[in-house]
Protein backbone atom coordinates (compact mmCIF):
# COMPACT_ATOMS: atom_id res chain seq x y z
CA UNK A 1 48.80 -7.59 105.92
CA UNK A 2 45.21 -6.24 105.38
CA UNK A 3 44.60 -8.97 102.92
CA UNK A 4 45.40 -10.97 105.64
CA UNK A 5 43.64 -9.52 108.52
CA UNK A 6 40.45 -9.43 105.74
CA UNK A 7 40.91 -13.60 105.34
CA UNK A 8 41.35 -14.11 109.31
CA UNK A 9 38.05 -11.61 109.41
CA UNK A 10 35.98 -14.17 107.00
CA UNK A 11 37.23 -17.22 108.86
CA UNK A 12 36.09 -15.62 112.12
CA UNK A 13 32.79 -14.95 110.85
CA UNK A 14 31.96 -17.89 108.86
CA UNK A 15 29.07 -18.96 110.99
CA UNK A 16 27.25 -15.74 110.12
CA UNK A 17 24.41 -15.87 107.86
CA UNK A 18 24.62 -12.38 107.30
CA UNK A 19 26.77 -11.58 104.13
CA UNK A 20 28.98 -8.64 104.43
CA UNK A 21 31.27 -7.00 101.04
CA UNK A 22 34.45 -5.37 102.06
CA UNK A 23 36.36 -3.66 99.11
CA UNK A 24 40.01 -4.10 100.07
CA UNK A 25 42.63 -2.31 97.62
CA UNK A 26 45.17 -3.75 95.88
CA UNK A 27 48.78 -3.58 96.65
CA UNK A 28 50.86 -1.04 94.74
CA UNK A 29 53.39 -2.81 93.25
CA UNK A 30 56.84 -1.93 93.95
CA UNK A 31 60.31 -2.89 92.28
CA UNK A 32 62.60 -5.33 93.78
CA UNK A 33 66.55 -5.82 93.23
CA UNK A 34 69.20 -8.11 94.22
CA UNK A 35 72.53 -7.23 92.81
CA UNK A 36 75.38 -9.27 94.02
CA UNK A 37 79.02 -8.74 93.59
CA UNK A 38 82.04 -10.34 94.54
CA UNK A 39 85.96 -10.73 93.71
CA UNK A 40 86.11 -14.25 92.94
CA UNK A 41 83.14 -16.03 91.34
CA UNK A 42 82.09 -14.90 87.71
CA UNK A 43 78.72 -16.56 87.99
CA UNK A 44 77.67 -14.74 91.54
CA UNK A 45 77.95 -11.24 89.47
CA UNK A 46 74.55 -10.34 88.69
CA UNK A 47 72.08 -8.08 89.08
CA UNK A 48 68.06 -9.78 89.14
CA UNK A 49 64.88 -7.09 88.67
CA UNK A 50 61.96 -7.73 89.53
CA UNK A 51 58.29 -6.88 90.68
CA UNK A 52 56.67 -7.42 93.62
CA UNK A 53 52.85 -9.34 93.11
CA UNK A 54 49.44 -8.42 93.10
CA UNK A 55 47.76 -10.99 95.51
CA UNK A 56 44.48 -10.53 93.25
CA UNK A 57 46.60 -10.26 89.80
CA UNK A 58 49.21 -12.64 90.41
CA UNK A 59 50.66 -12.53 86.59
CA UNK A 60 54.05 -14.42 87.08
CA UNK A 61 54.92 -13.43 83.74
CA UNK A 62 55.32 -9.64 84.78
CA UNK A 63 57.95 -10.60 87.19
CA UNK A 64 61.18 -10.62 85.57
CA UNK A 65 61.66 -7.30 83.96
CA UNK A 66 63.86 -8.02 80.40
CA UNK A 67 64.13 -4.15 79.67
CA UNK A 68 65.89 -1.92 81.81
CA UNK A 69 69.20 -0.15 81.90
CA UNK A 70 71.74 -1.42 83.82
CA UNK A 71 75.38 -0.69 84.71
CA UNK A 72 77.57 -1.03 87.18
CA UNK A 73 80.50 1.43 88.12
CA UNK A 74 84.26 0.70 89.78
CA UNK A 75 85.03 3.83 92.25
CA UNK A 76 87.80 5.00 94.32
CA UNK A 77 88.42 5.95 98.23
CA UNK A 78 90.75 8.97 97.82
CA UNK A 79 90.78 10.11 101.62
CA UNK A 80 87.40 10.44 103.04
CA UNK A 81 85.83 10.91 99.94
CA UNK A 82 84.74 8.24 97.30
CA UNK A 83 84.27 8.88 93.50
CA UNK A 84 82.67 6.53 90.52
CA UNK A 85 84.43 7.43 87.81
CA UNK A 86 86.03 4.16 86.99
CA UNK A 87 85.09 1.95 84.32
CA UNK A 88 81.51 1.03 83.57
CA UNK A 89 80.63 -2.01 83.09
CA UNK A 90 76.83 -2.70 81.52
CA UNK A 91 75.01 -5.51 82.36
CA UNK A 92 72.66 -6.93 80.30
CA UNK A 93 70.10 -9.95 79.95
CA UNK A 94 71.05 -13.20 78.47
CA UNK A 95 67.66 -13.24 76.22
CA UNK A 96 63.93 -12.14 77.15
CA UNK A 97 62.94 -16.22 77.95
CA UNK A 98 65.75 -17.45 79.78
CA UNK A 99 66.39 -16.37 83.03
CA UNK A 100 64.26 -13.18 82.43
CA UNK A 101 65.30 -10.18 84.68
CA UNK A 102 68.39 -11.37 85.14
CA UNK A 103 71.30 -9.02 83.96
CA UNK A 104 75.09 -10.19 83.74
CA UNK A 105 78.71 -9.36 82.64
CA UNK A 106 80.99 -12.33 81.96
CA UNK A 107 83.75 -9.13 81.51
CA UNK A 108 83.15 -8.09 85.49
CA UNK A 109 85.62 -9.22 88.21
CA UNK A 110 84.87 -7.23 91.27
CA UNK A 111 88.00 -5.94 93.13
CA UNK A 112 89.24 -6.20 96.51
CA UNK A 113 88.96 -3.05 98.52
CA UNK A 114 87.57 -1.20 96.13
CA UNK A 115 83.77 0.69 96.01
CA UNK A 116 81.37 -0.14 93.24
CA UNK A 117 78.03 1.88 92.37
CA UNK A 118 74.33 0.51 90.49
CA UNK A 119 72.65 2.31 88.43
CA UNK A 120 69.55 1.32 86.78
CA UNK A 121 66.87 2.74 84.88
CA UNK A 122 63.97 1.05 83.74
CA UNK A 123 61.03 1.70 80.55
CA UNK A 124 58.66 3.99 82.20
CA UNK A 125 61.59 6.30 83.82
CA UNK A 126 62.21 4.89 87.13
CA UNK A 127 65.70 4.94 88.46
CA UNK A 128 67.07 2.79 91.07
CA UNK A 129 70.59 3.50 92.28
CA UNK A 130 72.87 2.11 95.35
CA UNK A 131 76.62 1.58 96.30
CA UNK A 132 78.39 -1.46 98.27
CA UNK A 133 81.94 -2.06 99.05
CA UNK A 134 83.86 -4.97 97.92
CA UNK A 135 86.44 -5.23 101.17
CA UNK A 136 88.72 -7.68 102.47
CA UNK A 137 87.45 -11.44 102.92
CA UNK A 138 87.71 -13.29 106.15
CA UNK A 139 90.35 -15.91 105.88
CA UNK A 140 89.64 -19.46 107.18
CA UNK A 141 92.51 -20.90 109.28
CA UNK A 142 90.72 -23.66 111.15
CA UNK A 143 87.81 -26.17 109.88
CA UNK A 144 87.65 -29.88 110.94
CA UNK A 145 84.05 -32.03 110.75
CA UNK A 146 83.31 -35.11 112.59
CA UNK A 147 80.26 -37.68 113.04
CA UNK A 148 78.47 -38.65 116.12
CA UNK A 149 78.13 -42.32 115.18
CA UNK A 150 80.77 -44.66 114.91
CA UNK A 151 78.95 -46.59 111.76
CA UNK A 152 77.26 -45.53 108.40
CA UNK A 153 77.66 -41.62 110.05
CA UNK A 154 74.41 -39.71 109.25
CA UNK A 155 75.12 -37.23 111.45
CA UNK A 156 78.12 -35.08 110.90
CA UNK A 157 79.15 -31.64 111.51
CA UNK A 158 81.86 -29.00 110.63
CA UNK A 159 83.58 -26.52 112.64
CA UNK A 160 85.94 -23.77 111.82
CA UNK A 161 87.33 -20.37 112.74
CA UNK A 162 88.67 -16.79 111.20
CA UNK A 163 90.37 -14.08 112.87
CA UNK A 164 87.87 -11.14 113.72
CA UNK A 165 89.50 -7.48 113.25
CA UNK A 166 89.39 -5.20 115.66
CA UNK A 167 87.17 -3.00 113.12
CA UNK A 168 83.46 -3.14 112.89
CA UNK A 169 83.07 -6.46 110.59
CA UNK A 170 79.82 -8.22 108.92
CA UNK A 171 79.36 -11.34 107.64
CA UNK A 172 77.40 -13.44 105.70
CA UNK A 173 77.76 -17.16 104.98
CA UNK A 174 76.28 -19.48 102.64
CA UNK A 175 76.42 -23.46 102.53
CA UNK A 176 76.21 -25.69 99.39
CA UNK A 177 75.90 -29.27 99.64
CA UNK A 178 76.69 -30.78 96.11
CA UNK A 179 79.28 -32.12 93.83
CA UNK A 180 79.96 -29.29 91.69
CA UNK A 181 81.10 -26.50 94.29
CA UNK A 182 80.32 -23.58 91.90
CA UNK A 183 76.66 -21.87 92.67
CA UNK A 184 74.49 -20.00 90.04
CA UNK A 185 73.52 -17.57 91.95
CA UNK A 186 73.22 -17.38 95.73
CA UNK A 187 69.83 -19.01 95.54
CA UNK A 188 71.02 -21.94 94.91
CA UNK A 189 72.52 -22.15 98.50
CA UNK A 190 70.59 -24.59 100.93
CA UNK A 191 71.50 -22.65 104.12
CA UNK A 192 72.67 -19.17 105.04
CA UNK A 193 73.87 -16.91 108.10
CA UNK A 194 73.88 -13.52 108.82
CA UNK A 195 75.92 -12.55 111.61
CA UNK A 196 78.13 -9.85 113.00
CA UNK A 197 80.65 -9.15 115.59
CA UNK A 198 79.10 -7.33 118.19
CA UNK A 199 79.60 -10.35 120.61
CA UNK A 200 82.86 -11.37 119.47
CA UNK A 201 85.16 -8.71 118.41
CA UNK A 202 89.11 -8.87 117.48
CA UNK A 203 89.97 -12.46 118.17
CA UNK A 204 89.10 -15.84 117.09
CA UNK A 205 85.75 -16.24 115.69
CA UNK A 206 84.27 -19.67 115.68
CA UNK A 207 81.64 -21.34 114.04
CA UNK A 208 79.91 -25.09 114.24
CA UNK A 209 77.28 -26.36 112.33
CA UNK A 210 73.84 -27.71 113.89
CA UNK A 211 72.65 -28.77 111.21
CA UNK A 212 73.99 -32.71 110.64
CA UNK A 213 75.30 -33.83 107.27
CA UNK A 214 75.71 -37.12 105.83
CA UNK A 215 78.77 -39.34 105.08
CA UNK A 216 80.17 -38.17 101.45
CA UNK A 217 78.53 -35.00 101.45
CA UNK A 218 80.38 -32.62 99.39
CA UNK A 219 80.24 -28.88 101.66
CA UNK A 220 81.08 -25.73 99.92
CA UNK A 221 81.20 -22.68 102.54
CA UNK A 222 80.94 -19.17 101.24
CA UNK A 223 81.96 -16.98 104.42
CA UNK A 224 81.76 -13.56 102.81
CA UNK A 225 82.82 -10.01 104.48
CA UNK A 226 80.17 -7.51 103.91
CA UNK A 227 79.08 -3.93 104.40
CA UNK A 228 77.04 -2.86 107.28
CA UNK A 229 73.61 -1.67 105.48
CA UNK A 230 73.73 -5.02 103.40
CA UNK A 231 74.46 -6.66 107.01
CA UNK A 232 70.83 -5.15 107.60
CA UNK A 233 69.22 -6.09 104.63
CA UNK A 234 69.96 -9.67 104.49
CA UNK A 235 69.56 -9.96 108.52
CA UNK A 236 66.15 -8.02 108.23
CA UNK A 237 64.95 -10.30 105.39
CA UNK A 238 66.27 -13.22 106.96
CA UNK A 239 63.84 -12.30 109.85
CA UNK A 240 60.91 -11.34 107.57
CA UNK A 241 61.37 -14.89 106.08
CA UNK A 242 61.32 -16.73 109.41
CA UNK A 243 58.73 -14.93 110.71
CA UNK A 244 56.70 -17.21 112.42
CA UNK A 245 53.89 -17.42 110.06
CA UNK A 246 51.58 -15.14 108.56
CA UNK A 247 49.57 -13.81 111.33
CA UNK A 248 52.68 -12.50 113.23
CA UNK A 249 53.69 -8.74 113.11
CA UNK A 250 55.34 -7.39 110.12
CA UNK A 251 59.01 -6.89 110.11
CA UNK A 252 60.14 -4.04 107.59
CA UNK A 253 63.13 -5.00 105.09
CA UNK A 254 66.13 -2.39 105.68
CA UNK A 255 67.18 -1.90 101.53
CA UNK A 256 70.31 -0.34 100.89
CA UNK A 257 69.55 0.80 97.38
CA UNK A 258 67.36 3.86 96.29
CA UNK A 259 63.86 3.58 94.56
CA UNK A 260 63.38 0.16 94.80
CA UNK A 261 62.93 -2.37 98.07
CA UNK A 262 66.29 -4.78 97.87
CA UNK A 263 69.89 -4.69 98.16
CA UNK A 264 73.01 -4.70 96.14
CA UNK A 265 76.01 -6.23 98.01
CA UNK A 266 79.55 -7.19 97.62
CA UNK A 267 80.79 -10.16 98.90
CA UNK A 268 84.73 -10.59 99.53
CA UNK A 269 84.28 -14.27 99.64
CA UNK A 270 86.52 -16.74 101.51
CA UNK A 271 85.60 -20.66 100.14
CA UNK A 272 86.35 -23.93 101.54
CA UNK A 273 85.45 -27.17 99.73
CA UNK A 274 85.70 -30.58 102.09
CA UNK A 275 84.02 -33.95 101.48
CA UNK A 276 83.25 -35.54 104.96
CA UNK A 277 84.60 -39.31 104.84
């Protein structure tokens, strides 16, 4: 932000003949994570380090970091307490120039119900650590789609509905519109929602797209049950991304992992696949 305030500062006063130096510092850099989990999809299992940039060095290069540590660790609930001392699984990169910082196991499958922790430690010393919950995914029992004109439809939508517990319950949702239903990643998602169920608790929850679709789309819907701090984390960034431009007040990212900005999450994914003809 005080890069920012500095530019709106110089367009202010650009009718000044008077020349004035400001020294503004540079940004520490800090380390980011997103670790993703889930019980079903062997190519959503990864974990992706990274740095954030210098506005005045922006070396892209730097961003992916190939050399770090990393492992992640099945737990157990055994009353109210919760112990890692499952099996460890290490993730590792698939080479230094493809896909750098990004760290997989093809041997992971994430369980149901079951509590999983990160650990990660990187060249010069630095560990980052966090834990996330794999729990129980929401189960579809409704979804129908329809078009709003009676020819060559260009404008369809989707509707469906899950039963809400009675239990605090987060969710996050993400929609893929493609022929091949299977993302790499989340990123490759067009369109995601973060909601919870302060509003609608223990009953029918419905949803309805806004957004229209076109005849023979392909959909893929991810509705995933998540954890309450990586609720936060995805709503806060969501927030920080739409944030009405770059002048507008900063919103602070709510990570749920320790030294590093970020998150690591487990999804217990529910998918549905339609084509809309």
């Amino acid at each position: 932000m005080r890069v920012i305030a500095f530019l709106f500062f110089v367009m202010a006063c650009i009718s000044c003949e008077k020349e004035i130096d400001i020294a503004v510092s540079n940004v520490e850099q800090q380390y980011v994570v997103e670790a993703s989990i889930n019980q079903q999809f062997p190519t959503m299992n990864y974990v992706f380090i990274t740095k954030t940039i210098d506005y005045f060095k922006p070396e892209f290069s730097l961003n992916g970091l190939t050399d770090a540590k990393v492992a992640i660790t099945e737990g157990s609930i055994v009353g109210n307490d919760t112990f890692y001392n499952g099996t460890v699984f290490p993730f590792n990169t698939i080479s230094d120039s493809i896909l750098p910082g990004i760290y997989i196991n093809p041997l992971f499958e994430g369980k149901l119900n079951t509590p999983y922790q990160l650990n990660i430690e990187l060249k010069d010393g630095s560990r980052i650590s966090g834990n996330t919950y794999i729990g129980k995914p929401p189960l579809i029992d409704s979804l129908v789609y329809w078009s709003t004109i009676t020819s060559k439809d260009t404008a369809c939508f989707f509707w469906m509905q899950w039963q809400d517990g009675p239990e605090q319950n987060n969710y996050r949702m993400a929609v893929y519109n493609g022929f091949d239903s299977i993302l790499l990643g989340w990123g490759a998602a067009q369109r995601f929602y973060t909601f919870d169920d302060q509003l609608i608790n223990n009953t029918k929850r419905p949803f309805r797209s806004f957004r229209p679709y076109a005849y023979g789309d392909t959909i893929s819907i991810y509705l995933s049950s998540i954890g309450r701090k990586e609720f936060q984390f995805w709503q806060s960034f969501g927030t920080a991304v739409n944030n009405n431009g770059p002048f507008s007040s900063p919103v602070a990212v709510k990570s749920n992992i320790k030294g590093a900005m970020g998150s690591f999450t487990g999804y217990a994914i529910e998918q549905k696949k339609f084509i809309i003809k």
